[in-house]
PDB file of N, CA and C in Angstrom:
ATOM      1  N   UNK A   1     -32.851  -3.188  31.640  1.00  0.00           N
ATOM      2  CA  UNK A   1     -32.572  -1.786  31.422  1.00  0.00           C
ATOM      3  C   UNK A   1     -32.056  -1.601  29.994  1.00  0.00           C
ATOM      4  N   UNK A   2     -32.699  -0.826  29.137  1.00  0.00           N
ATOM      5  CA  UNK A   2     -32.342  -0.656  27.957  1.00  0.00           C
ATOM      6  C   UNK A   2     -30.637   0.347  28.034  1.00  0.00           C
ATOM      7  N   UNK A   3     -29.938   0.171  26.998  1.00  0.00           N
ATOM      8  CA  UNK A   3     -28.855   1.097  26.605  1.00  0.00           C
ATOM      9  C   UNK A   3     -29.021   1.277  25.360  1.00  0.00           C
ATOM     10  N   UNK A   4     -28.308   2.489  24.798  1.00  0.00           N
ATOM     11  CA  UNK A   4     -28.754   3.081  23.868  1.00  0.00           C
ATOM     12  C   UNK A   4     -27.420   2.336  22.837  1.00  0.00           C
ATOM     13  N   UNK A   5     -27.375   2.423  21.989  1.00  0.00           N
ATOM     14  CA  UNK A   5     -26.350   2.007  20.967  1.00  0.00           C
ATOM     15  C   UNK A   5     -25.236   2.883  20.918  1.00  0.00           C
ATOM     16  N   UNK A   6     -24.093   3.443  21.120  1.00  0.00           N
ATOM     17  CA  UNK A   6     -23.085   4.155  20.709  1.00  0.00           C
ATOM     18  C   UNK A   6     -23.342   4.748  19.666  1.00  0.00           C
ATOM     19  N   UNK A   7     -23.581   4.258  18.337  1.00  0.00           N
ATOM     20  CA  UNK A   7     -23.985   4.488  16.713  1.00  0.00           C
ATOM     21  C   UNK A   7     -24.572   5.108  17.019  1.00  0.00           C
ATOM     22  N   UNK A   8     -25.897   5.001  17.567  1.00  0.00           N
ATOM     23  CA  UNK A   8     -26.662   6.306  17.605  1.00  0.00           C
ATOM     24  C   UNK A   8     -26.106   7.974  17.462  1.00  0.00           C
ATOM     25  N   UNK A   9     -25.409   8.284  18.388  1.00  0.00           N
ATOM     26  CA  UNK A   9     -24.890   8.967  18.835  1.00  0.00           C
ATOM     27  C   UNK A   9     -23.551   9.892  18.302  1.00  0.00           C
ATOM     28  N   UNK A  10     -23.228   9.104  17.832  1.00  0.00           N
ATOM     29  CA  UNK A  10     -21.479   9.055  16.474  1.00  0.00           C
ATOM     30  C   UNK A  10     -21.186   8.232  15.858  1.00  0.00           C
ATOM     31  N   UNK A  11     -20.280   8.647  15.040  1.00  0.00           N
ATOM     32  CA  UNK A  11     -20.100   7.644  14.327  1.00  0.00           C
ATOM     33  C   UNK A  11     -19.225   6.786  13.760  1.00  0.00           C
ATOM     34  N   UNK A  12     -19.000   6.217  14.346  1.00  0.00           N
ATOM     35  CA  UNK A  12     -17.756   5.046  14.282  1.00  0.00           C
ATOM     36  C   UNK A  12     -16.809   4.865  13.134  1.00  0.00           C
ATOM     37  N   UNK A  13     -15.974   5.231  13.439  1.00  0.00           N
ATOM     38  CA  UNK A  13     -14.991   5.256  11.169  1.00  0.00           C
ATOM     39  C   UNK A  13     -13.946   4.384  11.773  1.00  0.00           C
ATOM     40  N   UNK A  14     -14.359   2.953  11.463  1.00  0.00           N
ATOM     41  CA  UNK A  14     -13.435   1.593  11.870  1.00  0.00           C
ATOM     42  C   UNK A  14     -12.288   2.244  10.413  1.00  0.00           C
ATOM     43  N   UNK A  15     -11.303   1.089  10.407  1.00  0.00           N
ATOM     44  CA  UNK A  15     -10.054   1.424   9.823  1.00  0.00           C
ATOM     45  C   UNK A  15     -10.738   1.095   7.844  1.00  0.00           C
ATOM     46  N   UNK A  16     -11.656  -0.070   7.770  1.00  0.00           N
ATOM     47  CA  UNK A  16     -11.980  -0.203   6.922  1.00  0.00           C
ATOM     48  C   UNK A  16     -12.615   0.820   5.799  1.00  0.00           C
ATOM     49  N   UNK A  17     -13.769   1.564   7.138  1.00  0.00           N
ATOM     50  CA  UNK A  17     -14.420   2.973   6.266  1.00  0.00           C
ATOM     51  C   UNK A  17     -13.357   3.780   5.729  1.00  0.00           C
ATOM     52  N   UNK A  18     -12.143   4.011   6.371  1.00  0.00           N
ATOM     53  CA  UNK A  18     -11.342   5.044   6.329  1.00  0.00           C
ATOM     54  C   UNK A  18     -10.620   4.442   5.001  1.00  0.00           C
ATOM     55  N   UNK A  19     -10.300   3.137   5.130  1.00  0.00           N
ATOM     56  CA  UNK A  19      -9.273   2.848   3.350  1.00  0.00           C
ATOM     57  C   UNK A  19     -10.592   2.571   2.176  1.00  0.00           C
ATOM     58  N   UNK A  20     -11.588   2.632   2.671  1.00  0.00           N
ATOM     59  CA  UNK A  20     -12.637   2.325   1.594  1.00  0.00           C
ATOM     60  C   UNK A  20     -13.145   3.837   0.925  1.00  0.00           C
ATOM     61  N   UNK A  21     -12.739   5.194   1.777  1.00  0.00           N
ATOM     62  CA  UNK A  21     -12.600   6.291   1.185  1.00  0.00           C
ATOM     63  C   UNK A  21     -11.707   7.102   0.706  1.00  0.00           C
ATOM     64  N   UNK A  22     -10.523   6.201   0.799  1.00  0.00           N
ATOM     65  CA  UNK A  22      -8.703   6.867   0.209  1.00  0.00           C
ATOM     66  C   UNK A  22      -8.861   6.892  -1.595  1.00  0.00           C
ATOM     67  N   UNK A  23      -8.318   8.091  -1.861  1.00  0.00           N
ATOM     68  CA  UNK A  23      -8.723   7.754  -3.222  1.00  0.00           C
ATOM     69  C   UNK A  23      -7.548   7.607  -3.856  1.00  0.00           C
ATOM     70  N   UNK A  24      -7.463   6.576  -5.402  1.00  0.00           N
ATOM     71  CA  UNK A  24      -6.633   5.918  -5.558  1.00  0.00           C
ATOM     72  C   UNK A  24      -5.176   6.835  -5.624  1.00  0.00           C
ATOM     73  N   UNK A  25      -5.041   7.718  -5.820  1.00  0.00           N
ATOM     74  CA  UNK A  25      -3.583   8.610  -5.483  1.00  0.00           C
ATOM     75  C   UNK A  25      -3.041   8.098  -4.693  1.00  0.00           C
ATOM     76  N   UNK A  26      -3.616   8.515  -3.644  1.00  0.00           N
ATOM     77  CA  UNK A  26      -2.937   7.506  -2.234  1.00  0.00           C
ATOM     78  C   UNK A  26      -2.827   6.649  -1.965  1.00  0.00           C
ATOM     79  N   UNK A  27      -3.268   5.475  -2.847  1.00  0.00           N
ATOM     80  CA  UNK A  27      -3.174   3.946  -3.010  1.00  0.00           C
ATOM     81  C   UNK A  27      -1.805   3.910  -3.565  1.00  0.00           C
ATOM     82  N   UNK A  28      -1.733   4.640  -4.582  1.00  0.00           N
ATOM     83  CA  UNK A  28      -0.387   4.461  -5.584  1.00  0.00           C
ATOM     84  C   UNK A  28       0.512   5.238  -4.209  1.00  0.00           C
ATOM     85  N   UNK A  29       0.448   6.189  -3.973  1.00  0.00           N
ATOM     86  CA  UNK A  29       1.469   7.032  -3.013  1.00  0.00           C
ATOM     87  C   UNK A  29       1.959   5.872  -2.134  1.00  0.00           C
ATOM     88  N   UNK A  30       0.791   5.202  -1.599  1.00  0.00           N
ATOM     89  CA  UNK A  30       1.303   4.418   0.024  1.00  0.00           C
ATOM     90  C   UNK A  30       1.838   2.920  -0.658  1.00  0.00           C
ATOM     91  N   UNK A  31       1.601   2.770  -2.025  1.00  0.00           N
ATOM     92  CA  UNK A  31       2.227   1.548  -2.244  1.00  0.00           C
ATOM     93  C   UNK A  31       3.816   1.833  -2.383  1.00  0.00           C
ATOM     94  N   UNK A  32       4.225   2.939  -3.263  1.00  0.00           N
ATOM     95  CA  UNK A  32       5.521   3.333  -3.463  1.00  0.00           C
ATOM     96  C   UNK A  32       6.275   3.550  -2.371  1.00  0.00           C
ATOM     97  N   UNK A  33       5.788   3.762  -1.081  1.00  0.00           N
ATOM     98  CA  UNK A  33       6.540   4.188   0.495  1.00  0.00           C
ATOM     99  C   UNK A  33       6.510   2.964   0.592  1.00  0.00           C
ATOM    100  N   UNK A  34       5.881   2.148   0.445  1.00  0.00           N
ATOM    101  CA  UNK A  34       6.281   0.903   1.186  1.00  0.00           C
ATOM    102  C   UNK A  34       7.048   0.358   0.375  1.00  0.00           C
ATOM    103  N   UNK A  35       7.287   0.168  -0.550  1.00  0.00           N
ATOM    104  CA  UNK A  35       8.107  -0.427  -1.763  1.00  0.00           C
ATOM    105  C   UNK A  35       9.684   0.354  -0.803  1.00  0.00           C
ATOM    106  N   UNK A  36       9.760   1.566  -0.539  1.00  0.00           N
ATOM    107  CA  UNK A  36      11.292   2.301  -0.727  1.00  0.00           C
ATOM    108  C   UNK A  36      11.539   1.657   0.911  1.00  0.00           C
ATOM    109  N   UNK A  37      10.212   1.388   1.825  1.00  0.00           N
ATOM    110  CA  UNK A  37      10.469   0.988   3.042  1.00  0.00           C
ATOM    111  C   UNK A  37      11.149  -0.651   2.792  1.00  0.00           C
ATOM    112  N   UNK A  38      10.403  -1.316   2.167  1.00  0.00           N
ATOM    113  CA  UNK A  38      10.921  -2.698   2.049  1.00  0.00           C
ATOM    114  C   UNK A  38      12.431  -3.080   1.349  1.00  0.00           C
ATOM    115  N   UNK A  39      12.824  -2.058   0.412  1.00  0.00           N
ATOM    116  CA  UNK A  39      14.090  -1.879  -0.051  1.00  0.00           C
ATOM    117  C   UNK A  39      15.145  -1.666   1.007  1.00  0.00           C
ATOM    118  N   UNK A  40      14.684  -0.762   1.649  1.00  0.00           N
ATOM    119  CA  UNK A  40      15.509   0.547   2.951  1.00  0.00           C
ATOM    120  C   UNK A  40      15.971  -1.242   3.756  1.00  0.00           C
ATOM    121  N   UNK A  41      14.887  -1.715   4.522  1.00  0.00           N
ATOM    122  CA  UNK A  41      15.108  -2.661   5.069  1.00  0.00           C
ATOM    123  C   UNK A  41      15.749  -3.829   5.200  1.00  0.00           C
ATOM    124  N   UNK A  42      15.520  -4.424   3.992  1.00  0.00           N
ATOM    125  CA  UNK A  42      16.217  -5.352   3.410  1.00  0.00           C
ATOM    126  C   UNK A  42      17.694  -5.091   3.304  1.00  0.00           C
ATOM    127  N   UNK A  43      18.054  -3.739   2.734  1.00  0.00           N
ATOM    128  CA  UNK A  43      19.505  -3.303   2.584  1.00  0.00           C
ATOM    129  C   UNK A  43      20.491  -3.109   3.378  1.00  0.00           C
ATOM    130  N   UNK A  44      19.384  -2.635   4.283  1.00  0.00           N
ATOM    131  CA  UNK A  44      20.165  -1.984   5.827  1.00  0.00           C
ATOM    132  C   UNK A  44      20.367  -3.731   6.557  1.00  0.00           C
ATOM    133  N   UNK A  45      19.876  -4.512   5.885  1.00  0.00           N
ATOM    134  CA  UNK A  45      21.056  -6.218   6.950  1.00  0.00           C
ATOM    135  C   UNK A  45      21.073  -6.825   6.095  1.00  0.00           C
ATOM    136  N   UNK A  46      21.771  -6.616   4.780  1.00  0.00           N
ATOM    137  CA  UNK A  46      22.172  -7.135   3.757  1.00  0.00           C
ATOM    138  C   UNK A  46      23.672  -7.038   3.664  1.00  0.00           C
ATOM    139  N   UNK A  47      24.218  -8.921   4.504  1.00  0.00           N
ATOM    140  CA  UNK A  47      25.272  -9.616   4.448  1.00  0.00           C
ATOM    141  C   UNK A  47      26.048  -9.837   2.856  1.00  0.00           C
ATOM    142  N   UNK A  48      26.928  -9.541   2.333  1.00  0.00           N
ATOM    143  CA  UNK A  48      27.248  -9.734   1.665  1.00  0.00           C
ATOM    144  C   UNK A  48      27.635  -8.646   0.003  1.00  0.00           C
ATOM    145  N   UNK A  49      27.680  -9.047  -1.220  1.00  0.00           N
ATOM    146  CA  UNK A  49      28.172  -8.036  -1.912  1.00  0.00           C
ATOM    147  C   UNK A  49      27.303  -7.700  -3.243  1.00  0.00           C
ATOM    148  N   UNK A  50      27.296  -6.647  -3.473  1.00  0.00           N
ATOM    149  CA  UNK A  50      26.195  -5.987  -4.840  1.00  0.00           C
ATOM    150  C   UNK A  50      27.149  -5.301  -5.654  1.00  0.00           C
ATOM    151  N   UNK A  51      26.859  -5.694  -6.939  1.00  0.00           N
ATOM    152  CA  UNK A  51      27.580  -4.994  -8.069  1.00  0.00           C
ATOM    153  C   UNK A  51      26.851  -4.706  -9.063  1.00  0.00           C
ATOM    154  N   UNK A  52      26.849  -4.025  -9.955  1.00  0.00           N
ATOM    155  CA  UNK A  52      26.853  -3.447 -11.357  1.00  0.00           C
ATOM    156  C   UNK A  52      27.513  -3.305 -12.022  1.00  0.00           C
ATOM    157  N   UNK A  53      27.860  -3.653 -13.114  1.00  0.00           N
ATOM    158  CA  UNK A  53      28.752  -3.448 -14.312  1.00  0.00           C
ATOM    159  C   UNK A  53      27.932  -2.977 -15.520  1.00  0.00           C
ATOM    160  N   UNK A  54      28.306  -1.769 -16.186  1.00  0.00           N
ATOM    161  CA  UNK A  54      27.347  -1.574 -17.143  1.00  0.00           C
ATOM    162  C   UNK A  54      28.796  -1.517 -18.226  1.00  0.00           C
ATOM    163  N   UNK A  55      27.822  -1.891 -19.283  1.00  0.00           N
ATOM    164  CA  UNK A  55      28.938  -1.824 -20.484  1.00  0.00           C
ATOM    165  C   UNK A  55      28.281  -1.760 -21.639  1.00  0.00           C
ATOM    166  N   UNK A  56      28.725  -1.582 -22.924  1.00  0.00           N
ATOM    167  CA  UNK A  56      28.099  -1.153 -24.523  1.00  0.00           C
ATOM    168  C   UNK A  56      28.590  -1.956 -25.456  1.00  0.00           C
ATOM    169  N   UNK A  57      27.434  -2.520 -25.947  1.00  0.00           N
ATOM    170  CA  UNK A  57      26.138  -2.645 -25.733  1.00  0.00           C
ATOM    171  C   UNK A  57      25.477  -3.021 -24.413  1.00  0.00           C
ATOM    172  N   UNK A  58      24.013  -2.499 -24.082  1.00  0.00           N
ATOM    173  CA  UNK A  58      23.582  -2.938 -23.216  1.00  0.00           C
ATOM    174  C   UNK A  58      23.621  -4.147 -23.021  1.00  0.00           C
ATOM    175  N   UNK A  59      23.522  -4.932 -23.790  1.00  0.00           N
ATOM    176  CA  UNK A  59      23.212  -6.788 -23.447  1.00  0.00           C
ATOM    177  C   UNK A  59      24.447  -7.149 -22.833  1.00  0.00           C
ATOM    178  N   UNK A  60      25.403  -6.367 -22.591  1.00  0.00           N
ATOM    179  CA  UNK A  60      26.691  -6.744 -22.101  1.00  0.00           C
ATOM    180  C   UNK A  60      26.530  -6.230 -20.282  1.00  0.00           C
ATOM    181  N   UNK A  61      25.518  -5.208 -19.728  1.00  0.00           N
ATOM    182  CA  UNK A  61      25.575  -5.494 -18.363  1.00  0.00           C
ATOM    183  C   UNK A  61      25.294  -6.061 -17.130  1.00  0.00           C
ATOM    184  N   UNK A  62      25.900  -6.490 -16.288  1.00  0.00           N
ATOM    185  CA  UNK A  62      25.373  -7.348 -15.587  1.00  0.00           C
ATOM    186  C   UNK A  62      25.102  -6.682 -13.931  1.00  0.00           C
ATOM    187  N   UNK A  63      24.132  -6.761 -13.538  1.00  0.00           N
ATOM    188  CA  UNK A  63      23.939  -7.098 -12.125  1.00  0.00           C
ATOM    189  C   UNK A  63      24.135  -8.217 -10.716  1.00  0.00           C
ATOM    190  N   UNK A  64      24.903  -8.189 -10.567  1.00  0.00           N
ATOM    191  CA  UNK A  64      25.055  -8.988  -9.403  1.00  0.00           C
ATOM    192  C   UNK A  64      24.885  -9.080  -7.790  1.00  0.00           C
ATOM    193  N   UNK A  65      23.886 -10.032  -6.703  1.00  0.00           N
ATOM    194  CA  UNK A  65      24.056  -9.840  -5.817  1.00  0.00           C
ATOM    195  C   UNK A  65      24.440 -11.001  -5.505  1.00  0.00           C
ATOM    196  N   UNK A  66      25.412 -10.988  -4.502  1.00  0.00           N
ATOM    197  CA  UNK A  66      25.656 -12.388  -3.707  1.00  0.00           C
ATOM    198  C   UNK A  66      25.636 -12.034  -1.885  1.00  0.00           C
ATOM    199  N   UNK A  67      24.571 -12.543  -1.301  1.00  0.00           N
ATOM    200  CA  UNK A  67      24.777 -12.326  -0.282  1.00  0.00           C
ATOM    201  C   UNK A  67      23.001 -12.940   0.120  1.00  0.00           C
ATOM    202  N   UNK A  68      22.871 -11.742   1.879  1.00  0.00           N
ATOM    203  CA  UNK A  68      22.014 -12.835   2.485  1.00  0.00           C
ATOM    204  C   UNK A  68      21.516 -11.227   2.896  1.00  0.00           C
ATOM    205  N   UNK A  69      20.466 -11.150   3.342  1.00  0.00           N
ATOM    206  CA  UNK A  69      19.697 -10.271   4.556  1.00  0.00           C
ATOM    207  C   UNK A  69      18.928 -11.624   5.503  1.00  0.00           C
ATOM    208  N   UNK A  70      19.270 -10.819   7.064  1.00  0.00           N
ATOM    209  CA  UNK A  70      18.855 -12.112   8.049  1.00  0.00           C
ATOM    210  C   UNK A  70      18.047 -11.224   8.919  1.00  0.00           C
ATOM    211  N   UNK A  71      17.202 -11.420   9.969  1.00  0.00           N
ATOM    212  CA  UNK A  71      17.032 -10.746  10.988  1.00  0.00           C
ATOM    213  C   UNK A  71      15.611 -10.337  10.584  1.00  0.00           C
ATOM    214  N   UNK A  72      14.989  -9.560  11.758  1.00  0.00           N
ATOM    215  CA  UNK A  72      13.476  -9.630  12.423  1.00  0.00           C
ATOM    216  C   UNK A  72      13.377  -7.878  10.866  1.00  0.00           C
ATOM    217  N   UNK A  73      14.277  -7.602  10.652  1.00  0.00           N
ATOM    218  CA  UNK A  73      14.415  -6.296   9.948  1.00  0.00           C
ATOM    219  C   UNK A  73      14.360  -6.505   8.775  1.00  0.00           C
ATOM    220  N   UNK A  74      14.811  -7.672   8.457  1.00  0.00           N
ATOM    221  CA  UNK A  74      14.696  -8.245   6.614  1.00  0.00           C
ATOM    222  C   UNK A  74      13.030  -8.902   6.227  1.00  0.00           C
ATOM    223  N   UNK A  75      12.909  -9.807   7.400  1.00  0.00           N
ATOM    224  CA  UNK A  75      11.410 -10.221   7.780  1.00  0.00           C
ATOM    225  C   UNK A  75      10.376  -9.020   7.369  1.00  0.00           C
ATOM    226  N   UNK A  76      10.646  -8.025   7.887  1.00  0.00           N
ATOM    227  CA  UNK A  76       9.809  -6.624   8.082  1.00  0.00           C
ATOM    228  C   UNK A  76      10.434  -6.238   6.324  1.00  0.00           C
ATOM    229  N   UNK A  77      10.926  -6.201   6.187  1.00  0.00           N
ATOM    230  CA  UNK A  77      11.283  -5.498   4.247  1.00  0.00           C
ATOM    231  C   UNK A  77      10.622  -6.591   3.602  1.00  0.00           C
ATOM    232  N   UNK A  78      10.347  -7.858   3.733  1.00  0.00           N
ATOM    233  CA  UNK A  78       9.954  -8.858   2.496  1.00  0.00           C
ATOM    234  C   UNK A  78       8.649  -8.610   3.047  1.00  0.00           C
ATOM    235  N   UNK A  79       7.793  -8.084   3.989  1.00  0.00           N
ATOM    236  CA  UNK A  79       6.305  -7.933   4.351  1.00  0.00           C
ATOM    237  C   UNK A  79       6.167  -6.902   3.327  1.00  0.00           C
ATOM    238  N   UNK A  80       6.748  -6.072   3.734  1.00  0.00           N
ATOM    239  CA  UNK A  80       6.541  -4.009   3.222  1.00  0.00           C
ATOM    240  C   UNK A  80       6.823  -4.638   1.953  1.00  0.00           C
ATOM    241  N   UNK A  81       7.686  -5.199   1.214  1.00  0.00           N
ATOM    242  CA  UNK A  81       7.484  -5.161  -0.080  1.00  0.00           C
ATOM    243  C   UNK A  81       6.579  -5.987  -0.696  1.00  0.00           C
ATOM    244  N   UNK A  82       5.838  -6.707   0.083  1.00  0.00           N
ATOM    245  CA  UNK A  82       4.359  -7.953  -0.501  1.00  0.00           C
ATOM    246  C   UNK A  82       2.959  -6.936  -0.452  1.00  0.00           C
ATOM    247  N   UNK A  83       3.266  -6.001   0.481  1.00  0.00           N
ATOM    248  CA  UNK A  83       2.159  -5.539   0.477  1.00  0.00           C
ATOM    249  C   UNK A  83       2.310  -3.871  -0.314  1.00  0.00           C
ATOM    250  N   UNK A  84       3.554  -3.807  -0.808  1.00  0.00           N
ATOM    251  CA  UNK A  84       3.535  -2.809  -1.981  1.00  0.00           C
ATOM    252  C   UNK A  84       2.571  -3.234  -2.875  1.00  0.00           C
ATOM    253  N   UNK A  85       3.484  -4.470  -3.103  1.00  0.00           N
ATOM    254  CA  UNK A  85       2.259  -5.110  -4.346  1.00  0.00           C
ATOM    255  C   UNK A  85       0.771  -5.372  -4.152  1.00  0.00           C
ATOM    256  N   UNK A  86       0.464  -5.515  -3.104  1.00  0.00           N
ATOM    257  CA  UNK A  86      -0.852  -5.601  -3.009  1.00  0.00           C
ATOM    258  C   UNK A  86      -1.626  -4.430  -3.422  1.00  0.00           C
ATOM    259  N   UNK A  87      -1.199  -3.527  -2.123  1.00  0.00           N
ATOM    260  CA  UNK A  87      -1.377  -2.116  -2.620  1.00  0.00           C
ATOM    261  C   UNK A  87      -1.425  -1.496  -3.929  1.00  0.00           C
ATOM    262  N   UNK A  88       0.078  -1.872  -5.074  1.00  0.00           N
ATOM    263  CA  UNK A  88      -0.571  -1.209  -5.893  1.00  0.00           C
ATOM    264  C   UNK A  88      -1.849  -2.298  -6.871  1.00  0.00           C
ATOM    265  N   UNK A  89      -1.852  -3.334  -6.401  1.00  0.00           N
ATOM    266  CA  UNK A  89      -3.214  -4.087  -7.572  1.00  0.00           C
ATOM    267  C   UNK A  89      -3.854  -3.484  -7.184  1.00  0.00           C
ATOM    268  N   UNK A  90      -4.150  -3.018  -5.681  1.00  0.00           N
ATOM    269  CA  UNK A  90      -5.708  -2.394  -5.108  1.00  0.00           C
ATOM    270  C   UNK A  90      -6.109  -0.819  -6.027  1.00  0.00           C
ATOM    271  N   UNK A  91      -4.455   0.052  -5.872  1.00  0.00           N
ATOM    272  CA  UNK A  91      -4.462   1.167  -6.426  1.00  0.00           C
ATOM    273  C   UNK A  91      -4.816   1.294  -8.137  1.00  0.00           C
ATOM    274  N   UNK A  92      -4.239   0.638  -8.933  1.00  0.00           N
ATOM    275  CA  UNK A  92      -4.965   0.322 -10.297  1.00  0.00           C
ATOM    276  C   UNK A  92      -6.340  -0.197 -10.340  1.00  0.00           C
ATOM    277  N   UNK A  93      -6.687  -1.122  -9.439  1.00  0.00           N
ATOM    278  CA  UNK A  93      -8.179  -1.731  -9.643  1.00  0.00           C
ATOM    279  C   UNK A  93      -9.026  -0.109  -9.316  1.00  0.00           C
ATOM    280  N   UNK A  94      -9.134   0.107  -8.201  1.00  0.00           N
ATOM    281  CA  UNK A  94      -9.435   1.678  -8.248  1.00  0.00           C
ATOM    282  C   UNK A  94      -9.791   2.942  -8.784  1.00  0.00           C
ATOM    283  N   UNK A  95      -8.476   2.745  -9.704  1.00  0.00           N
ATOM    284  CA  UNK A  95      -8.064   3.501 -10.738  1.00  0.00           C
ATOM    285  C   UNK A  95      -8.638   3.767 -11.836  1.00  0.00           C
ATOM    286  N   UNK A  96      -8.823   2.440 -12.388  1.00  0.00           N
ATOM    287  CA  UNK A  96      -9.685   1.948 -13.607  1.00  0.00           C
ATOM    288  C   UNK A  96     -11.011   1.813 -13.043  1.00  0.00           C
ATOM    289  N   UNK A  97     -11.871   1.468 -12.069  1.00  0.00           N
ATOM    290  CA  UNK A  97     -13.377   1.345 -11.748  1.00  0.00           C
ATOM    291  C   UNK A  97     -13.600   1.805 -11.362  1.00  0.00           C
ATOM    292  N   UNK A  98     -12.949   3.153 -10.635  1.00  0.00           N
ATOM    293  CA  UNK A  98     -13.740   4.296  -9.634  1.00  0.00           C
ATOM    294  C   UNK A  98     -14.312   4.068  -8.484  1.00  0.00           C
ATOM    295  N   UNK A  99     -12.524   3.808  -7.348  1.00  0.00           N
ATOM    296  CA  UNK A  99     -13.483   3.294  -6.302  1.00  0.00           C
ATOM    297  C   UNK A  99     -14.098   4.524  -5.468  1.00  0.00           C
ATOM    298  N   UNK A 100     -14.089   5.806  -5.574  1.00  0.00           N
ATOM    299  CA  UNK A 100     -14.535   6.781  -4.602  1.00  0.00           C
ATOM    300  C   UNK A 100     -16.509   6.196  -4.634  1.00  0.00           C
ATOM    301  N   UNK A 101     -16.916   5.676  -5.127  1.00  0.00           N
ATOM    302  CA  UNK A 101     -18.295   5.723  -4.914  1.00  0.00           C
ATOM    303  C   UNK A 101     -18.625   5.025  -4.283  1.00  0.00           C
ATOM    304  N   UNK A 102     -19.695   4.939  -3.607  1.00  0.00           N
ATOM    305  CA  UNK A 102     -20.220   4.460  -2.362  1.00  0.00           C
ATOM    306  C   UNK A 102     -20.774   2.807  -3.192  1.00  0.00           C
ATOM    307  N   UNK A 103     -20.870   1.915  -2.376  1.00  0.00           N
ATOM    308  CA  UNK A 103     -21.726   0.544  -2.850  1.00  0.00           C
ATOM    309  C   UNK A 103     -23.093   0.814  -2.601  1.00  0.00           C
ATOM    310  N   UNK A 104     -24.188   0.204  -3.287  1.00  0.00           N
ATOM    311  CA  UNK A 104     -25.225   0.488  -3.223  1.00  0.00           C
ATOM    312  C   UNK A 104     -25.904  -0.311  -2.296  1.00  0.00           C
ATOM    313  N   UNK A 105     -25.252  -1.479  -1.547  1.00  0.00           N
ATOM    314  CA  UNK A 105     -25.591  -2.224  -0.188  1.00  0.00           C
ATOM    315  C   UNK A 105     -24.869  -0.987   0.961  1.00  0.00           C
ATOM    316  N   UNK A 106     -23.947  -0.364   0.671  1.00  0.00           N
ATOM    317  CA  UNK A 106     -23.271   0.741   1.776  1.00  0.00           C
ATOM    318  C   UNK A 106     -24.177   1.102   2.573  1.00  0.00           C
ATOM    319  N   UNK A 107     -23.425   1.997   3.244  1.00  0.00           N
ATOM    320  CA  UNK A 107     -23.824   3.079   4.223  1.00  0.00           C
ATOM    321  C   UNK A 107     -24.800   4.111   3.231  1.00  0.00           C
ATOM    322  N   UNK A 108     -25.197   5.174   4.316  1.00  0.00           N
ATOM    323  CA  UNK A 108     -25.360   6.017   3.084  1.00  0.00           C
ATOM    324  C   UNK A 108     -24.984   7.356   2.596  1.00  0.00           C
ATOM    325  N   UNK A 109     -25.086   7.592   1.359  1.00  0.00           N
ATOM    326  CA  UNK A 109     -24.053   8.696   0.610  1.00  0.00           C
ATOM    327  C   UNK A 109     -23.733   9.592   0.991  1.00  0.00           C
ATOM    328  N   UNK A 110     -22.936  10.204   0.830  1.00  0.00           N
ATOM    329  CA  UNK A 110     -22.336  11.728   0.964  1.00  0.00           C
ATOM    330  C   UNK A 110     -23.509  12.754   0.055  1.00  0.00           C
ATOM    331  N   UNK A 111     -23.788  14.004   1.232  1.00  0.00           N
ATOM    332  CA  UNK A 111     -24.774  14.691   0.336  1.00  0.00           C
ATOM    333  C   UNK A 111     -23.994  15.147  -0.897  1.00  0.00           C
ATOM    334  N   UNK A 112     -24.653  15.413  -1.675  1.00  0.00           N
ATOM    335  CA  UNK A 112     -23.404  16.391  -2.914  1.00  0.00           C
ATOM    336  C   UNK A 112     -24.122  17.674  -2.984  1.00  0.00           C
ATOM    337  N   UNK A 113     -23.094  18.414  -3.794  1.00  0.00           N
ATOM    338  CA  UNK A 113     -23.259  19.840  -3.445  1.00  0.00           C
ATOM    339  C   UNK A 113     -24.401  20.910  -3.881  1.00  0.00           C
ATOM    340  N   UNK A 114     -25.379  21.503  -3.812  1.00  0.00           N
ATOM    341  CA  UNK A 114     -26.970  21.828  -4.133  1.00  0.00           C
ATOM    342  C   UNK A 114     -27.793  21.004  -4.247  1.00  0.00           C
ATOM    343  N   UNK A 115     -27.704  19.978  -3.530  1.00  0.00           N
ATOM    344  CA  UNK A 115     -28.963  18.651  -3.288  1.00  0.00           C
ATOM    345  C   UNK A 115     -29.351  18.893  -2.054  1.00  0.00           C
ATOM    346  N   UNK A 116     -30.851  18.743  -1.658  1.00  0.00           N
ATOM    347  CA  UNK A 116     -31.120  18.797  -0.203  1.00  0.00           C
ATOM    348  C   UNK A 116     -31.536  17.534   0.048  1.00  0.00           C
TER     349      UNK A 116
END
């Protein structure tokens, strides 16, 4: 008994189609949320003490942390902040090569506007 394909019918927008049409704004946008998420995280079970001292001349201030972040919540901030960075290489590569256009092995194009 034949069945028909699903595809046929609709059309499937797996998670990949959907970040392969984000345009780079939102690359940069969703890298920076995750950056303030991985900070947020890390801070919020961060054992121990943080300082700043600023003084003049600049070469005279110092930053200091001494301490620890532990837990399934610090785990989750050192992810969110690896994949800031990922995010933003993806968002500059983008940026600079223009990823809104389709690959020429792709799917196929978006009509554009007075083309039949």
């Amino acid at each position: 008994m034949w069945v028909p394909a699903p595809t046929q019918y609709f059309r499937i927008n797996t998670p990949w189609i959907i970040l392969s049409r984000m345009k780079s704004k939102l690359w940069f946008v969703t890298s920076g949320l995750m950056l303030v998420l991985g900070i947020v995280c890390i801070a919020w079970r961060w054992h121990g003490t943080a300082s700043v001292n600023l003084g003049i001349p600049l070469s005279s201030t110092a930053v200091q942390f001494c301490g620890s972040a532990s837990g399934g919540l610090a785990l989750a901030g050192l992810g969110a902040m690896i994949l800031s960075l990922l995010l933003l290489v993806i968002a500059i590569f983008r940026w600079l090569f223009g990823g809104s256009a389709q690959s020429e092995a792709g799917g196929a194009s978006l009509p554009q506007k007075g083309s039949k």
